[in-house]
PDB file of N, CA and C in Angstrom:
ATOM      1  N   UNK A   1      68.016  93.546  70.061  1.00  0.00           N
ATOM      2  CA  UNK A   1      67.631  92.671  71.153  1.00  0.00           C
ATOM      3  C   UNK A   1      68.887  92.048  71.752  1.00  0.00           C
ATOM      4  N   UNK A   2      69.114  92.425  72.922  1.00  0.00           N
ATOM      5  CA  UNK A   2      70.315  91.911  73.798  1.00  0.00           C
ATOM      6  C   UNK A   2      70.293  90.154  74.443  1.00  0.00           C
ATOM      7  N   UNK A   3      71.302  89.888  74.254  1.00  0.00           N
ATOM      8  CA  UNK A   3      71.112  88.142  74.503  1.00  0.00           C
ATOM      9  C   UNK A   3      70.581  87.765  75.842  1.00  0.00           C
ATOM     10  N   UNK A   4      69.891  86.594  76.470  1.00  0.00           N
ATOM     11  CA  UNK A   4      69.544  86.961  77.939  1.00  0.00           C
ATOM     12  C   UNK A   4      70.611  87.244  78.567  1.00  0.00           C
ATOM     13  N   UNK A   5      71.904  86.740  78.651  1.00  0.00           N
ATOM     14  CA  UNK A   5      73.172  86.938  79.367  1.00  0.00           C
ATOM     15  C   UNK A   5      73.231  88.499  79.588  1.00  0.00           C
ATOM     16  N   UNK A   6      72.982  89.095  78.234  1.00  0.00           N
ATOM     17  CA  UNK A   6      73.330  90.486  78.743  1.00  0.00           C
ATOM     18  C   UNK A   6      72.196  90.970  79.177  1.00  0.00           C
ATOM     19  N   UNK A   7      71.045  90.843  79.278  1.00  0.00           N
ATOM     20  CA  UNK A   7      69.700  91.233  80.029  1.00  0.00           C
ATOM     21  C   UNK A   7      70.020  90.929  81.846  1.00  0.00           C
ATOM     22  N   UNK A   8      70.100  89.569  81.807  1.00  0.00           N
ATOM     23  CA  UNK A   8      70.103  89.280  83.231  1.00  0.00           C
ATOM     24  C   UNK A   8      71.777  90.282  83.841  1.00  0.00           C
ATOM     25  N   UNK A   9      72.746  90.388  82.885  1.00  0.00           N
ATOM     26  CA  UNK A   9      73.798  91.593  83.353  1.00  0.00           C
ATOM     27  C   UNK A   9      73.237  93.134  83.905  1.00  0.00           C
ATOM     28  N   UNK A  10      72.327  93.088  82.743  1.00  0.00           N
ATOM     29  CA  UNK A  10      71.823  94.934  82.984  1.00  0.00           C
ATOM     30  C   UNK A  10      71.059  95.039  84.126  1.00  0.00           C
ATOM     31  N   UNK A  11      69.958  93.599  84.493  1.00  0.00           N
ATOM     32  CA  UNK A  11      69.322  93.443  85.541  1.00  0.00           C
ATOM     33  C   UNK A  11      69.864  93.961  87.162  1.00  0.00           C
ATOM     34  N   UNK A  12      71.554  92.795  87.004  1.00  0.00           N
ATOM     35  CA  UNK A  12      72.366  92.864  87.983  1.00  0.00           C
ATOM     36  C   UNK A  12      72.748  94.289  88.385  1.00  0.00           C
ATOM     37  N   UNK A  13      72.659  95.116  87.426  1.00  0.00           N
ATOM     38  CA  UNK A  13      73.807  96.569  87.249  1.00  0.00           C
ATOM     39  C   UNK A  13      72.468  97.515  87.199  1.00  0.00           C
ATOM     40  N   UNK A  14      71.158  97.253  87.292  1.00  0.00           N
ATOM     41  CA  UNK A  14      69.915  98.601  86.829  1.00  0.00           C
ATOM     42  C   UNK A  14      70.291  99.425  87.266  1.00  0.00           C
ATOM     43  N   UNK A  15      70.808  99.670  88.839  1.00  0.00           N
ATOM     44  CA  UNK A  15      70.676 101.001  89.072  1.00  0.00           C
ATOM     45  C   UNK A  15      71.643 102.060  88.625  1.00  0.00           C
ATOM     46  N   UNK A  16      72.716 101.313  87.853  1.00  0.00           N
ATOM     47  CA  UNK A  16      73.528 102.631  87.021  1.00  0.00           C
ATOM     48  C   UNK A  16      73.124 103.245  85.876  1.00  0.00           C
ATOM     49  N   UNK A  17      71.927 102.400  85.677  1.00  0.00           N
ATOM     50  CA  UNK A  17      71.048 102.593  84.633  1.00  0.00           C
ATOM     51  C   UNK A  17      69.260 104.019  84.789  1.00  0.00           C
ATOM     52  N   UNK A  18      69.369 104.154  85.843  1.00  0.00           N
ATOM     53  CA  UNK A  18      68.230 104.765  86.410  1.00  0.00           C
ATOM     54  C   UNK A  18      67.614 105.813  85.857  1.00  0.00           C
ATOM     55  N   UNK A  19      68.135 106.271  84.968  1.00  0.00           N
ATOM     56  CA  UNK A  19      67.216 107.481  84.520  1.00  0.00           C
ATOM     57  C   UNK A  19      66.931 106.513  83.154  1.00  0.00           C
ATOM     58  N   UNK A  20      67.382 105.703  82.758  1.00  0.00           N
ATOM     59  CA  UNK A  20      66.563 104.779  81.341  1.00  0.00           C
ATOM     60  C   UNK A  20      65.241 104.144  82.104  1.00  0.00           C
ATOM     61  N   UNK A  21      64.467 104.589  80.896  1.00  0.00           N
ATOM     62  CA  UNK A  21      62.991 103.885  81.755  1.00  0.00           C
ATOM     63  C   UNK A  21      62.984 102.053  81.872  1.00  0.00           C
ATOM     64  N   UNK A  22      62.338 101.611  82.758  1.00  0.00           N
ATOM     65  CA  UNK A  22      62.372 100.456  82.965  1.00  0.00           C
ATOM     66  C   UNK A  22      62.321  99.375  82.041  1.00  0.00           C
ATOM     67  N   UNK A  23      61.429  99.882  81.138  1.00  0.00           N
ATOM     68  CA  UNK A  23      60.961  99.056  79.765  1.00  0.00           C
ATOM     69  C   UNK A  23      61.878  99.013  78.910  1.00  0.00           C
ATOM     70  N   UNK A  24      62.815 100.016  78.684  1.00  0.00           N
ATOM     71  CA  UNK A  24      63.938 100.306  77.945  1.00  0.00           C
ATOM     72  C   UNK A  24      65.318  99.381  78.208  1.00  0.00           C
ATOM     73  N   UNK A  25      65.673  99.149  79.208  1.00  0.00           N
ATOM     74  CA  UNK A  25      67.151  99.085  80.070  1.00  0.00           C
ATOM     75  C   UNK A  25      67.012  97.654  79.618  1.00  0.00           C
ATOM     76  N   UNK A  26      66.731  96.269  79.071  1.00  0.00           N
ATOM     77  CA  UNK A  26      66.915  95.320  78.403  1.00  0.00           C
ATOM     78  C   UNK A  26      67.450  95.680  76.872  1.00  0.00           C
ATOM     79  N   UNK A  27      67.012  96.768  76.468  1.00  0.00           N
ATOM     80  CA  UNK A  27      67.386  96.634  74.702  1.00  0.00           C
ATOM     81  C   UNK A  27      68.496  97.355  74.994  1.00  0.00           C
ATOM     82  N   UNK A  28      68.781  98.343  75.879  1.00  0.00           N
ATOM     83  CA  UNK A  28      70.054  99.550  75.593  1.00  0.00           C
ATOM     84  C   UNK A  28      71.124  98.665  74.463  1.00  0.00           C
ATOM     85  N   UNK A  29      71.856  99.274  73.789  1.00  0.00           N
ATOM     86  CA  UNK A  29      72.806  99.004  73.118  1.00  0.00           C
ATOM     87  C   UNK A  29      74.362  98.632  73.417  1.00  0.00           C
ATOM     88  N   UNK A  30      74.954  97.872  73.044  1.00  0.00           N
ATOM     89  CA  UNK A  30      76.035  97.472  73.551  1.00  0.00           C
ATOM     90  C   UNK A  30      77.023  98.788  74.072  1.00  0.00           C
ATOM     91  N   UNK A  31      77.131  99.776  73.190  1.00  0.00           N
ATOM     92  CA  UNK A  31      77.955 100.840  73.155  1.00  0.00           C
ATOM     93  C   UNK A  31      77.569 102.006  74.249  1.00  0.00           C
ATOM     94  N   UNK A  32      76.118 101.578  74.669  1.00  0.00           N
ATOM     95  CA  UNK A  32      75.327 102.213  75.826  1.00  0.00           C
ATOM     96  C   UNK A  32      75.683 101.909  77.310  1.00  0.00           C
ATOM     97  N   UNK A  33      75.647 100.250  77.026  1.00  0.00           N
ATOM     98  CA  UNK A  33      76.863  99.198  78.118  1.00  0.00           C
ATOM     99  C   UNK A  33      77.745  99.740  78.577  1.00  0.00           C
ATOM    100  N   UNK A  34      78.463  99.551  77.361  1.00  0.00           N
ATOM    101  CA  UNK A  34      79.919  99.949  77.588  1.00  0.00           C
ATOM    102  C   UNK A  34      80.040 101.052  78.521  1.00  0.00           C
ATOM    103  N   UNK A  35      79.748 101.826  77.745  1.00  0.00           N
ATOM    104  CA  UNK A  35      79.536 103.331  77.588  1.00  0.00           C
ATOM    105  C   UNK A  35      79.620 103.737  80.158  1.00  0.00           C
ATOM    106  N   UNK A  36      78.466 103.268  80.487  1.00  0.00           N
ATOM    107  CA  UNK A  36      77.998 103.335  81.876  1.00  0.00           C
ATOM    108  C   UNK A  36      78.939 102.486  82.475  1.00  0.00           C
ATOM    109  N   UNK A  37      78.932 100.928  82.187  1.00  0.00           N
ATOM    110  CA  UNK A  37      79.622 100.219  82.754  1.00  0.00           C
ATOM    111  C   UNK A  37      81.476 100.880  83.371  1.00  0.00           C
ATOM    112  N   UNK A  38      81.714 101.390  82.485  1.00  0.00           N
ATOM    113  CA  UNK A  38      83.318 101.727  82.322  1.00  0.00           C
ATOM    114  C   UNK A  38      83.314 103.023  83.440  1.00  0.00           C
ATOM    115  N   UNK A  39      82.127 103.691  83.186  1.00  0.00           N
ATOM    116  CA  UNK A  39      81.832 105.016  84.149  1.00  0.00           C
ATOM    117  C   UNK A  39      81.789 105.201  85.031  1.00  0.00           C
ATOM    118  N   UNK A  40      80.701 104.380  85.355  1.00  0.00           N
ATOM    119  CA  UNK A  40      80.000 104.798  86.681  1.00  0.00           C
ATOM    120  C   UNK A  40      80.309 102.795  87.561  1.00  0.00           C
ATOM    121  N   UNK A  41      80.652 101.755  86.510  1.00  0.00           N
ATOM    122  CA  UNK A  41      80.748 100.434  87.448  1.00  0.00           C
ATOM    123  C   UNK A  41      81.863 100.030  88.376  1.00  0.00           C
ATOM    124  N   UNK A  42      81.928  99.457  89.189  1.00  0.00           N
ATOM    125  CA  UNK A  42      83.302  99.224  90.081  1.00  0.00           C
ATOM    126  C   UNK A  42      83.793  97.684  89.035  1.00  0.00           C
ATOM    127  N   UNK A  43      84.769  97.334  89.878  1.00  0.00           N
ATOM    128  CA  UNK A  43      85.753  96.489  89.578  1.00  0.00           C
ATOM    129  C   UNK A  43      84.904  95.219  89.360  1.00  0.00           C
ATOM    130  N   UNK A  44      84.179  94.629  90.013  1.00  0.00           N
ATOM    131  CA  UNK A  44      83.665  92.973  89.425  1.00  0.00           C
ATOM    132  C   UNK A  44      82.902  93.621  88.479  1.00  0.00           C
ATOM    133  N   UNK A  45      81.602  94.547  88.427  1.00  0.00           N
ATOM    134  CA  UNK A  45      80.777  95.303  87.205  1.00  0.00           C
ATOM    135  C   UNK A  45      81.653  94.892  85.726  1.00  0.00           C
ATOM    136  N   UNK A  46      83.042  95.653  85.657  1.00  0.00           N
ATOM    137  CA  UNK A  46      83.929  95.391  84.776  1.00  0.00           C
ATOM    138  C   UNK A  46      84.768  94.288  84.282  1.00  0.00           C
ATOM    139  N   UNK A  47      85.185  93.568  85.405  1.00  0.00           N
ATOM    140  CA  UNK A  47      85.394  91.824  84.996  1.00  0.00           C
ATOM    141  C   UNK A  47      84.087  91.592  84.055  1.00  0.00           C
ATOM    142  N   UNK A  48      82.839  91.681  84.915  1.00  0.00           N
ATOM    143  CA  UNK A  48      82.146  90.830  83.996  1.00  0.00           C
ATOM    144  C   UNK A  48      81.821  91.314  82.860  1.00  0.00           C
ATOM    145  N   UNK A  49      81.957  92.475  82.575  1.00  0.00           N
ATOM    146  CA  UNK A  49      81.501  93.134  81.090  1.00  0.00           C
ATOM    147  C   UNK A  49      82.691  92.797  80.056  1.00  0.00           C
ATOM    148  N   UNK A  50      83.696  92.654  81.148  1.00  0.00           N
ATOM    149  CA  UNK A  50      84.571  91.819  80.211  1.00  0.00           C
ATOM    150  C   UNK A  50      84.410  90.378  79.642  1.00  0.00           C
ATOM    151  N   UNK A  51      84.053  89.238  81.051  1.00  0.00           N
ATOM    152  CA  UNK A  51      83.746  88.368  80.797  1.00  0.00           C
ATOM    153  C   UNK A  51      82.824  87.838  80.126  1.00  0.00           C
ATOM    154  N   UNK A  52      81.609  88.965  79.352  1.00  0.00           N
ATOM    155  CA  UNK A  52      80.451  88.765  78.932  1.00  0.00           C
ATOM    156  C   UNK A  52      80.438  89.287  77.660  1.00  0.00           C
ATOM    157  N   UNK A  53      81.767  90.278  77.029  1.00  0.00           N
ATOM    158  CA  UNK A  53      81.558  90.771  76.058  1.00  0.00           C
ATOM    159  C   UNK A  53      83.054  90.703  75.257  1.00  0.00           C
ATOM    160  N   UNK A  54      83.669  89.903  76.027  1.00  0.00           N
ATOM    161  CA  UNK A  54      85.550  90.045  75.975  1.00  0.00           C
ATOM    162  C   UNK A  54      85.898  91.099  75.661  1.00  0.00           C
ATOM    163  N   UNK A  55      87.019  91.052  76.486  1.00  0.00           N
ATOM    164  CA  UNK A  55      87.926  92.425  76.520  1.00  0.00           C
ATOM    165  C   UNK A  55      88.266  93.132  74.832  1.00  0.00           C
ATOM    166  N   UNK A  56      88.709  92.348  74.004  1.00  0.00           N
ATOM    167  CA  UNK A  56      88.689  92.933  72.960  1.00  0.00           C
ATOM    168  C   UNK A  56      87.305  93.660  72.163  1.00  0.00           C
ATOM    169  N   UNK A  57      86.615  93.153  72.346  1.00  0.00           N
ATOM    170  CA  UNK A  57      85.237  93.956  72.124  1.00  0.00           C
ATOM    171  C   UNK A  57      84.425  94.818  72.789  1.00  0.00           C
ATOM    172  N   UNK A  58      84.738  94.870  74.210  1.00  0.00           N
ATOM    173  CA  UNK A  58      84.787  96.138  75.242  1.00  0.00           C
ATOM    174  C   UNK A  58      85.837  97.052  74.887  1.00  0.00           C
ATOM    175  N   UNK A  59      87.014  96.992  74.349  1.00  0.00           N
ATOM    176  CA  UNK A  59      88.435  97.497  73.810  1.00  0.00           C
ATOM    177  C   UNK A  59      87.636  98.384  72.391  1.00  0.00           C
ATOM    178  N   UNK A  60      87.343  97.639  71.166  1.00  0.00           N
ATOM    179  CA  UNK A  60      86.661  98.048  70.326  1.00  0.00           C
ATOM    180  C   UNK A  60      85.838  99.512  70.600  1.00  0.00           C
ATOM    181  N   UNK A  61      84.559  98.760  71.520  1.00  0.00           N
ATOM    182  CA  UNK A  61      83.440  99.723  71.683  1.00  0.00           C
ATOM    183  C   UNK A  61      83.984 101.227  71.889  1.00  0.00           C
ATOM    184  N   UNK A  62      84.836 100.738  73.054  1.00  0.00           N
ATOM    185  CA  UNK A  62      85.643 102.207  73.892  1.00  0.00           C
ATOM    186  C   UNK A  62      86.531 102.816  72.790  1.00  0.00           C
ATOM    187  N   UNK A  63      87.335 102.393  71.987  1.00  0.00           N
ATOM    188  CA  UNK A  63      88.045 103.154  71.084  1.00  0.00           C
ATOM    189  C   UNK A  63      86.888 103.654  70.040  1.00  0.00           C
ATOM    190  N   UNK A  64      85.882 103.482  69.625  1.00  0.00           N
ATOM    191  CA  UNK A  64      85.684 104.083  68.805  1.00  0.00           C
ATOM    192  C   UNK A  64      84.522 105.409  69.321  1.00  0.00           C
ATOM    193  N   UNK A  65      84.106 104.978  70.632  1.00  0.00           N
ATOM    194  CA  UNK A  65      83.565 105.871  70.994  1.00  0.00           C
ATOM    195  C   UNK A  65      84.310 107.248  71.793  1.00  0.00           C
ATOM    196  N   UNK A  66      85.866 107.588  72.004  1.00  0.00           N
ATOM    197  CA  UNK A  66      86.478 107.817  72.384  1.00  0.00           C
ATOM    198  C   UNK A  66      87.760 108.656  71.825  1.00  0.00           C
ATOM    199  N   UNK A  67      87.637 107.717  70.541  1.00  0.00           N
ATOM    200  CA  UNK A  67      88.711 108.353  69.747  1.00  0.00           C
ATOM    201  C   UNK A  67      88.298 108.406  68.423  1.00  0.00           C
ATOM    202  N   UNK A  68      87.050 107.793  68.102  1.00  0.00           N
ATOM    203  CA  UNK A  68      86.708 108.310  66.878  1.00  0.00           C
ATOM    204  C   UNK A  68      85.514 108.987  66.859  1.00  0.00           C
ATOM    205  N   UNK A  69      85.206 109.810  67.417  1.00  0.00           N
ATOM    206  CA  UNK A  69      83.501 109.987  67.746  1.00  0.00           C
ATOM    207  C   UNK A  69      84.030 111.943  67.927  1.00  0.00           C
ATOM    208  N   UNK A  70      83.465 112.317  67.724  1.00  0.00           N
ATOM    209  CA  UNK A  70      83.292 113.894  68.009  1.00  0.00           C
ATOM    210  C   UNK A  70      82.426 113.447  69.391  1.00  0.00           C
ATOM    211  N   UNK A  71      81.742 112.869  69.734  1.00  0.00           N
ATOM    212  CA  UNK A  71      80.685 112.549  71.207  1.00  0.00           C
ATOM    213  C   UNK A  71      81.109 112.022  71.956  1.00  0.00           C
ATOM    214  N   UNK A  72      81.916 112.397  73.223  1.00  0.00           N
ATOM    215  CA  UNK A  72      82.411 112.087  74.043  1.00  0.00           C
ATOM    216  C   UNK A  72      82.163 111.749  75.280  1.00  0.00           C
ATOM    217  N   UNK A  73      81.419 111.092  75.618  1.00  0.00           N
ATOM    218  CA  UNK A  73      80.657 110.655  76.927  1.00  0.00           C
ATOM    219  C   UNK A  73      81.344 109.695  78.282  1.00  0.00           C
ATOM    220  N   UNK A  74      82.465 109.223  78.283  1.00  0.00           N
ATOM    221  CA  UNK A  74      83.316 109.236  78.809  1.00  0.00           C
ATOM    222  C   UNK A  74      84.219 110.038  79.407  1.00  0.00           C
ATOM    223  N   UNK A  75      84.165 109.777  80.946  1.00  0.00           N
ATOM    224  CA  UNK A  75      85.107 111.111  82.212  1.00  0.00           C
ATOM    225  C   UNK A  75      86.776 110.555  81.551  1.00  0.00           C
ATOM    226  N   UNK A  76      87.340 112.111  81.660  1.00  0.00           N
ATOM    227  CA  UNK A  76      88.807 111.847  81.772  1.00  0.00           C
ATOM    228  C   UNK A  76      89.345 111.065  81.885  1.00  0.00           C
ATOM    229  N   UNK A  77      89.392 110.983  83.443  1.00  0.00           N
ATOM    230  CA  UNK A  77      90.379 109.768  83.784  1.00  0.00           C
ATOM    231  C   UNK A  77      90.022 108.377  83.444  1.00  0.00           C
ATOM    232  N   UNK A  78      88.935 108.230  83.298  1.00  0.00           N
ATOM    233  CA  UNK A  78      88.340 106.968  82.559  1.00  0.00           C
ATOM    234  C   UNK A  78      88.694 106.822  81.326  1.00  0.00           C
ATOM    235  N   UNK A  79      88.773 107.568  80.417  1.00  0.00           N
ATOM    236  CA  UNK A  79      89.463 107.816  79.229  1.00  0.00           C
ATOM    237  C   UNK A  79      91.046 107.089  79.206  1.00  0.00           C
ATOM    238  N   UNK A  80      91.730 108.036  80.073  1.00  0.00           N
ATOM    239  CA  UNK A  80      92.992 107.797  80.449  1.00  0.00           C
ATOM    240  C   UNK A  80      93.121 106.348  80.524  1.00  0.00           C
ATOM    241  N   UNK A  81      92.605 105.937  81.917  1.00  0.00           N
ATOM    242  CA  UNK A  81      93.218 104.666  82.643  1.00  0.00           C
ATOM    243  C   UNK A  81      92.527 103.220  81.492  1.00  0.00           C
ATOM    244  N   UNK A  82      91.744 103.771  81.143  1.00  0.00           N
ATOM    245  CA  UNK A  82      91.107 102.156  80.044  1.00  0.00           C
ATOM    246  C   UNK A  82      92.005 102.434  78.668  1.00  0.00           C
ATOM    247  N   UNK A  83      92.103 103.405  78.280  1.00  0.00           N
ATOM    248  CA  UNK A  83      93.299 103.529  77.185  1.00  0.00           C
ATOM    249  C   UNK A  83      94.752 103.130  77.563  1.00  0.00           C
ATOM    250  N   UNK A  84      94.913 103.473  78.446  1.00  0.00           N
ATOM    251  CA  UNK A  84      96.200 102.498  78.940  1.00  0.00           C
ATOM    252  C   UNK A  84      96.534 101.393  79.494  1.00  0.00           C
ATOM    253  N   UNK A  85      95.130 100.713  80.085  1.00  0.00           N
ATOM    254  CA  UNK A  85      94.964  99.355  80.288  1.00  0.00           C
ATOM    255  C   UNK A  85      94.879  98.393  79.086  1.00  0.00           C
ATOM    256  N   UNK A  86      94.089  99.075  78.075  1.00  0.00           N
ATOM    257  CA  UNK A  86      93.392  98.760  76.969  1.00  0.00           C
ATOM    258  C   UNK A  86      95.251  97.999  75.938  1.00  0.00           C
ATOM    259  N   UNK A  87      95.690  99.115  75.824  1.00  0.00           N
ATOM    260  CA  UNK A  87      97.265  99.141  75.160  1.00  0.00           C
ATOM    261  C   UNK A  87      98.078  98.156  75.666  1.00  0.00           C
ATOM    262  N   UNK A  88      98.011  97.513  76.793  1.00  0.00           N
ATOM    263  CA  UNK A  88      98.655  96.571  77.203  1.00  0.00           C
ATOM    264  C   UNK A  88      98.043  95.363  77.275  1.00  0.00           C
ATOM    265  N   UNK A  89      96.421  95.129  77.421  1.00  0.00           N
ATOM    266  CA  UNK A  89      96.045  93.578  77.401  1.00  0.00           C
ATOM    267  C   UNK A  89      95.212  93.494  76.061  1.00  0.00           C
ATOM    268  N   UNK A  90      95.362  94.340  75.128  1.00  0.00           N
ATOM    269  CA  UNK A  90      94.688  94.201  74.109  1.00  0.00           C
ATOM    270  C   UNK A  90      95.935  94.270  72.862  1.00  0.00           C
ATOM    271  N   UNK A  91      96.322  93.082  72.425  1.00  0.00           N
ATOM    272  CA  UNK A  91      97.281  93.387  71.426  1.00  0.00           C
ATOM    273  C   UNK A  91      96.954  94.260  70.111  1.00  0.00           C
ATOM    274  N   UNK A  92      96.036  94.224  69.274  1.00  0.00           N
ATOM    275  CA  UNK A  92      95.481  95.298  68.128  1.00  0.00           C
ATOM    276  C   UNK A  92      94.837  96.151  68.522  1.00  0.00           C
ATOM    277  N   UNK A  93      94.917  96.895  69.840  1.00  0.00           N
ATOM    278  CA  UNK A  93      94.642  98.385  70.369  1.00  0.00           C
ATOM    279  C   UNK A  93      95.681  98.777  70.017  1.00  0.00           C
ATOM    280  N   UNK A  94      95.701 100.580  69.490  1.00  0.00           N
ATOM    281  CA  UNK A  94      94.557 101.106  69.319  1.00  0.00           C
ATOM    282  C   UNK A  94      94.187 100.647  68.044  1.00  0.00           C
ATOM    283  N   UNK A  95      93.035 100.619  67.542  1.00  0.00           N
ATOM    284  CA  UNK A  95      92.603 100.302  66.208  1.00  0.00           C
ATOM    285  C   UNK A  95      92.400 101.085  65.790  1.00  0.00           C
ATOM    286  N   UNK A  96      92.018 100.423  64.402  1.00  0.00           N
ATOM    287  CA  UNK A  96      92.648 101.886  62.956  1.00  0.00           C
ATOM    288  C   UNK A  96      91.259 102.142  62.337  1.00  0.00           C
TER     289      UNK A  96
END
């Protein structure tokens, strides 16, 4: 169960969400968040997923889904550019 903060977030953001059925898109999982937000969201989308989940724990999610995961659901260059953003405002990136 997602906190309201992050409900009324997913609310703000549904339609990157659109093929999750309606009833669903409140519980998605943080790593599900992440996961779209980083993808498919523009620039304030991402402030606030920062501001709502701090950067180090958006940092977290993405490294382990990314670099420790055989399941790779993250585009390239998205890969790229948050791993190298990640390395510079996240002091214990990459994690072990």
């Amino acid at each position: 169960m997602n906190s309201p903060e992050i409900t009324e977030f997913i609310k703000d953001y549904e339609h990157l969400f659109w093929y999750t059925p309606k009833n669903k898109k409140e519980n998605i999982s943080l790593e599900f968040l992440v996961e779209t937000i980083l993808n498919y969201g523009d620039l304030d989308a991402v402030k606030k997923l920062f501001n709502l989940l701090g950067i180090k724990k958006v940092a977290e999610i993405f490294y382990k889904a990314t670099f420790n995961s055989e399941r790779r659901n993250y585009f390239k260059p998205v890969i790229n550019y948050f791993d190298l953003y990640f390395k510079r405002h996240v002091p214990q990136y990459p994690f072990s």
